[in-house]
Each structure stands twice: as C-alpha cells, then as structure tokens.
C-alpha atoms as a PDB file:
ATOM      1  CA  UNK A   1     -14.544  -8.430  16.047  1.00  0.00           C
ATOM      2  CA  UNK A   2     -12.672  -5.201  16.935  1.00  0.00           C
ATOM      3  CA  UNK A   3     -13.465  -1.719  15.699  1.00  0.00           C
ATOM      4  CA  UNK A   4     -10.678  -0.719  17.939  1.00  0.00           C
ATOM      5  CA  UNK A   5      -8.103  -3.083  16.010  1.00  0.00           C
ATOM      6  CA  UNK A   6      -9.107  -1.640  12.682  1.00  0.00           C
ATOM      7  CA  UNK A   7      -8.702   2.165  13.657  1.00  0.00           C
ATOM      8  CA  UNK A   8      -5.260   1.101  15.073  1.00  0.00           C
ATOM      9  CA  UNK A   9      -3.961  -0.415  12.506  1.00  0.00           C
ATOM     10  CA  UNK A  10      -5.328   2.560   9.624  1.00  0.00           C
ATOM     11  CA  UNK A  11      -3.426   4.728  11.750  1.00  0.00           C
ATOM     12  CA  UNK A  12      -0.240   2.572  11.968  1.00  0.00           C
ATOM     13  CA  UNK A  13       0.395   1.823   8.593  1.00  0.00           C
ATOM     14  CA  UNK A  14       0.970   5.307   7.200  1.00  0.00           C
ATOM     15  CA  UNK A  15       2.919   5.834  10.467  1.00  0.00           C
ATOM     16  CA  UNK A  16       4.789   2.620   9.956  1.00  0.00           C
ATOM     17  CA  UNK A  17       5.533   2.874   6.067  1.00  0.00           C
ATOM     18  CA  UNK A  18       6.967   6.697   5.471  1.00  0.00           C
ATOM     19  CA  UNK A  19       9.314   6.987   8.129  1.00  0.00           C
ATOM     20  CA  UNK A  20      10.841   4.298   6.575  1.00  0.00           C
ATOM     21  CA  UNK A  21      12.594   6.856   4.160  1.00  0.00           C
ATOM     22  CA  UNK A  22      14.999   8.117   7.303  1.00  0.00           C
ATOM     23  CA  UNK A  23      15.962   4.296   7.476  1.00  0.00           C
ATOM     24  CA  UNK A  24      16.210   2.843   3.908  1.00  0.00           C
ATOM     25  CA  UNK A  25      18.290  -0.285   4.727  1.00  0.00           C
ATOM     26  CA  UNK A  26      17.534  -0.755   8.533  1.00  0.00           C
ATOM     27  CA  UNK A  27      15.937  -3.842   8.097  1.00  0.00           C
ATOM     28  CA  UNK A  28      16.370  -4.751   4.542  1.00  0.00           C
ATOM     29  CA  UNK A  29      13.513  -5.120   1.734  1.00  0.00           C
ATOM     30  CA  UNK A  30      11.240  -4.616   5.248  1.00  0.00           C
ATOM     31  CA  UNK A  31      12.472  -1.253   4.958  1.00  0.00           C
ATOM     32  CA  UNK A  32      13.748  -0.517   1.330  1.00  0.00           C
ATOM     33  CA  UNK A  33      10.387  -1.095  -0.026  1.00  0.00           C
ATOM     34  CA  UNK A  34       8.381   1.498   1.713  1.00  0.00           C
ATOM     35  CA  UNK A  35      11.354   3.877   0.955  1.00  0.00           C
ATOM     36  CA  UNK A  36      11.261   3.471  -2.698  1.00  0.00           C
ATOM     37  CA  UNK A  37       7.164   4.121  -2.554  1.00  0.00           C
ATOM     38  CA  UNK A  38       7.789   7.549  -0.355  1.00  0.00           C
ATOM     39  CA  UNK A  39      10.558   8.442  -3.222  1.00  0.00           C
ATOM     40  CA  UNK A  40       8.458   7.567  -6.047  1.00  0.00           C
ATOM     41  CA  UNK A  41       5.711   9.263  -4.275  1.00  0.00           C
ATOM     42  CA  UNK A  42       7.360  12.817  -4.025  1.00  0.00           C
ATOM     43  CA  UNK A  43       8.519  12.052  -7.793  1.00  0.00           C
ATOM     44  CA  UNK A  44       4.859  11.141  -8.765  1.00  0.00           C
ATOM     45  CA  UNK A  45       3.171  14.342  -6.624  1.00  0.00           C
ATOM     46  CA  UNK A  46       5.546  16.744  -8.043  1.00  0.00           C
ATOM     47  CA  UNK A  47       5.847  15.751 -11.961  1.00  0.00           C
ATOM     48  CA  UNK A  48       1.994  15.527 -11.292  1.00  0.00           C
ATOM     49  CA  UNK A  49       1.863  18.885 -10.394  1.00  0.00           C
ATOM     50  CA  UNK A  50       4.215  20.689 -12.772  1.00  0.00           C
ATOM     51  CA  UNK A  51       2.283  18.808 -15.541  1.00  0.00           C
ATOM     52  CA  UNK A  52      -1.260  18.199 -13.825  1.00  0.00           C
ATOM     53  CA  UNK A  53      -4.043  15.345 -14.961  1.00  0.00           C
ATOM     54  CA  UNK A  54      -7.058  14.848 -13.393  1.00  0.00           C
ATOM     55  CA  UNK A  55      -6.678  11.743 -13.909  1.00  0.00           C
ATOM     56  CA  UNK A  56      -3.436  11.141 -11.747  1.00  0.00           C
ATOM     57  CA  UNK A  57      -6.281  11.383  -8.463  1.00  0.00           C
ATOM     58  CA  UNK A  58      -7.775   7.884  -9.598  1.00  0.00           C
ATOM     59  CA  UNK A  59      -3.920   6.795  -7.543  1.00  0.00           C
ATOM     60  CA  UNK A  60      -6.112   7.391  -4.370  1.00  0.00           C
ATOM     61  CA  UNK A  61      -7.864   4.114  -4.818  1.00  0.00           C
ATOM     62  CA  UNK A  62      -5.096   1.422  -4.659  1.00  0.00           C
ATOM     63  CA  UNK A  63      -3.898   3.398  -1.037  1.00  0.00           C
ATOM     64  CA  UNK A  64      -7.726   3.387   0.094  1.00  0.00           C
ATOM     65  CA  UNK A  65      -7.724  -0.235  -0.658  1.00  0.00           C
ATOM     66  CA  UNK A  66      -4.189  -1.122   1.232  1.00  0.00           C
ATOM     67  CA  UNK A  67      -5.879   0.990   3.820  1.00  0.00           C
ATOM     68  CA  UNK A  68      -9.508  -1.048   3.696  1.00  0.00           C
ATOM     69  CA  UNK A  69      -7.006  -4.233   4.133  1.00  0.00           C
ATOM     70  CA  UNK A  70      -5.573  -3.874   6.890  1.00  0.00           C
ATOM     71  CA  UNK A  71      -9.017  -2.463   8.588  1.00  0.00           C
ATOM     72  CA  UNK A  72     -10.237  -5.887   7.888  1.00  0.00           C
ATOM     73  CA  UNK A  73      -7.290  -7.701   9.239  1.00  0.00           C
ATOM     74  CA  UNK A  74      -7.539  -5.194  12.491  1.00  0.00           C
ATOM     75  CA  UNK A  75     -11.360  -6.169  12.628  1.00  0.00           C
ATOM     76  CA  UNK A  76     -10.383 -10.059  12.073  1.00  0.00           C
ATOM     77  CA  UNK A  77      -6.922 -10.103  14.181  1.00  0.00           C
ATOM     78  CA  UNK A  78      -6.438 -13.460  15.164  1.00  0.00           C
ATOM     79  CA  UNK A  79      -9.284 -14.978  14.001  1.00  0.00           C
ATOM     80  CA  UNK A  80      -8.405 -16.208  10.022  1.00  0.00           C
ATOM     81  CA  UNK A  81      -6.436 -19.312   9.294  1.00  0.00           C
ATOM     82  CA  UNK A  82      -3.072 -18.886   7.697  1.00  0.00           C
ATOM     83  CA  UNK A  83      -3.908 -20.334   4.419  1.00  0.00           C
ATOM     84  CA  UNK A  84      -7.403 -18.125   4.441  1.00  0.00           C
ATOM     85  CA  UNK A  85      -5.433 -15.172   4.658  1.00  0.00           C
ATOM     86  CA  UNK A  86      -2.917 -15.755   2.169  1.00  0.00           C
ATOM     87  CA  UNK A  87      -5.596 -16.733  -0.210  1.00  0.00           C
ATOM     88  CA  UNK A  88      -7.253 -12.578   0.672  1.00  0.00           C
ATOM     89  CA  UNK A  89      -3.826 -11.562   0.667  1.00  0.00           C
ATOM     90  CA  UNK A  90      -2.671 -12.863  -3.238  1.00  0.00           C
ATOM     91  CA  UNK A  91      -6.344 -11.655  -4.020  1.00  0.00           C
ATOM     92  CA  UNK A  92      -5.510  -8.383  -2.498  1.00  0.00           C
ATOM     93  CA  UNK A  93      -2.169  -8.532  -4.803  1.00  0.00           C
ATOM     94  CA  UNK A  94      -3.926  -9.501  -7.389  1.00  0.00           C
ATOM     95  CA  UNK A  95      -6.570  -6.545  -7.581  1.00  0.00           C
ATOM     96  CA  UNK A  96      -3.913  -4.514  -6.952  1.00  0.00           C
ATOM     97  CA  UNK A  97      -1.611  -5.195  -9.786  1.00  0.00           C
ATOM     98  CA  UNK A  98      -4.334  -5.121 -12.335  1.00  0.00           C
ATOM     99  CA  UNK A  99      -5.673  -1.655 -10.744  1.00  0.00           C
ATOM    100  CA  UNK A 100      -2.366  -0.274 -10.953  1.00  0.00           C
ATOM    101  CA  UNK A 101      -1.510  -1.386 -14.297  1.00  0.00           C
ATOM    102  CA  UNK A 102      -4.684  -0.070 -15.785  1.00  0.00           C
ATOM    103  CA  UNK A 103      -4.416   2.915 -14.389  1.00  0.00           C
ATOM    104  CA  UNK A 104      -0.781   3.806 -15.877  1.00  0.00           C
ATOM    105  CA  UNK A 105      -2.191   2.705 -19.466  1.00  0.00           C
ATOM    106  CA  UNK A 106      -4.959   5.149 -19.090  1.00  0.00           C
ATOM    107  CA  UNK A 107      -2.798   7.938 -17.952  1.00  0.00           C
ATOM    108  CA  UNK A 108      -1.066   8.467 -21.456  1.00  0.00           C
ATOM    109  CA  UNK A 109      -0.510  12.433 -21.087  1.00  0.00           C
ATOM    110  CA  UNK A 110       1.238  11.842 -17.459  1.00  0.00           C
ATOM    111  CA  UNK A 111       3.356   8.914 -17.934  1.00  0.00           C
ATOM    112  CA  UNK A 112       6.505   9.128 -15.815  1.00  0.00           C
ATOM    113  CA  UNK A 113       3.653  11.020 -12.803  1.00  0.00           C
ATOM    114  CA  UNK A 114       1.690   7.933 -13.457  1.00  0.00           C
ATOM    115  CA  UNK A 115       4.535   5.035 -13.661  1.00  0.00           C
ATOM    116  CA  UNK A 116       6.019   6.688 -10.092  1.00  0.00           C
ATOM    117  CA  UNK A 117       2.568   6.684  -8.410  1.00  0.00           C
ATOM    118  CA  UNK A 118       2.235   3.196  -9.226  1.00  0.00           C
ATOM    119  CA  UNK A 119       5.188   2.692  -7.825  1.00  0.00           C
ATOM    120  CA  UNK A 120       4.208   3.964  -4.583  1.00  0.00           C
ATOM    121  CA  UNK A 121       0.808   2.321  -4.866  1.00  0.00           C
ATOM    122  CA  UNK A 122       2.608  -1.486  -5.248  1.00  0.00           C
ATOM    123  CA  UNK A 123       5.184  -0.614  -2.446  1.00  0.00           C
ATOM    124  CA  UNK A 124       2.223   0.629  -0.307  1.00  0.00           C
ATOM    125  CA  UNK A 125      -0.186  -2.612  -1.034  1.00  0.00           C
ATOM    126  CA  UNK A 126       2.980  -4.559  -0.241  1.00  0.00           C
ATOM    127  CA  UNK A 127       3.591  -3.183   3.238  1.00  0.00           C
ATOM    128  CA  UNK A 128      -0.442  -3.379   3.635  1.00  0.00           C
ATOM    129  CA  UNK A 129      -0.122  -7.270   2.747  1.00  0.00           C
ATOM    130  CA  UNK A 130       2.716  -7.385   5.142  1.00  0.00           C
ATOM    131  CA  UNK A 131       0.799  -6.021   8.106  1.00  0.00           C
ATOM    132  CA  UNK A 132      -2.350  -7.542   7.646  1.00  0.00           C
ATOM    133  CA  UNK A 133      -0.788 -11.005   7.019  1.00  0.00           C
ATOM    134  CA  UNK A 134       0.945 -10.274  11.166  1.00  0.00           C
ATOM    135  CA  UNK A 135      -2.987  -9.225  12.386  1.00  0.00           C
ATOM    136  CA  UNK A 136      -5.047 -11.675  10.555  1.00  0.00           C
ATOM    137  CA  UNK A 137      -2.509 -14.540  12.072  1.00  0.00           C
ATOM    138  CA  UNK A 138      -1.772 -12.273  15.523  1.00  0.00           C
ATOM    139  CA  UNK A 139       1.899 -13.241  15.253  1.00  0.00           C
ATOM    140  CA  UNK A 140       3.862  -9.688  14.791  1.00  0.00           C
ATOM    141  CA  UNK A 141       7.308  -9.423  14.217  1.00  0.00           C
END
C-alpha cells in the first residue's frame, strides 16, 4: 500500500478536474463534464452567497467523499480486480446520488444554490470514479 499514491492522486484530481473549464470540448464528455461542475459551481457559490444557508456547507461532503475515493484507489493502485472496483465504484455512485439528492430536498430556502451544487458534486464524483477506476486497475489513459 502507498501513502505516497493517495496524496498524489488528492492533489491531482482538483488539479485535473477545474482546468477543464479553459478546455470544455478538448476531449469530449472527458472534458465537458468537469466543465459543467466548475460552471455550476461558481453558479452554486455565488446564488449561495447573495442568498446564504447554512445549510448549503453540508455540499462539502459529497467532494470529501470523491476526494476519500480516489485516496483509496491511490493507496490500492494496482492491486483490485476490475470487477472489485467497479462493484466500489457503482457503490461510490450510488452513495453519491442518494447524498446529493437528499441534500437538494432539504435545502428548500436555497433551491437553484442547492440544485447547481449538486451539480458540481455529481460531475465531481464522476471524474473521482473516473480516476480511481485508472489507479485501482493501474491502466491510465
């Protein structure tokens, strides 16, 4: 297991995901994806902040957890079978979908703040799934 792996890739996806904004189309949904999740991002952060909710900080949690994914596939690169991963990765989806969704119902006040910060938070758990799926397997693109 490597500690090393798992700092590198924390650091890589942020660095990885928004610059994909100056690029949109580059490389197709590869690229669009993270694009739309930087836009809805800026659209989430500043409706948030003309109309603030506490509540809107509970959107940390689903980017911590894309974040805690790909740790895990730094610490296990190379070493999980394909078909263990994609079982952690729909999981991963999974937890993710229901997280986000909850967390735009309970937002009532913020609505459009909360519907764009899911946005981002999907998008982001995507591109997390994406990278971890290339580390857990060792085969990068």
């Amino acid at each position: 297991m490597s500690v090393g792996n798992a700092i590198w890739l924390l650091l890589a996806l942020p660095s990885w995901y928004f610059p994909s904004v100056l690029i949109p189309f580059e490389a197709g949904p590869l690229t669009a994806i993270p694009a739309i999740g930087v836009i809805s991002l800026v659209i989430g952060v500043v409706v948030g902040i003309i109309r603030p909710k506490r509540q809107l900080l509970f959107f940390l949690i689903p980017a911590v957890l894309s974040e805690a994914l790909v740790a895990l596939a730094g610490v296990f690169r190379g070493r999980v079978a394909d078909a263990a991963s994609q079982a952690i990765l729909l999981g991963f989806l999974a937890l993710q979908l229901l997280l986000v969704s909850y967390l735009i119902y309970r937002v009532r006040n913020a609505r459009v703040a909360a519907v764009a910060l899911g946005v981002f938070s999907l998008s982001y758990a995507f591109f997390a799934m994406f990278i971890a799926s290339m580390a857990f397997s060792d085969v990068w693109l």
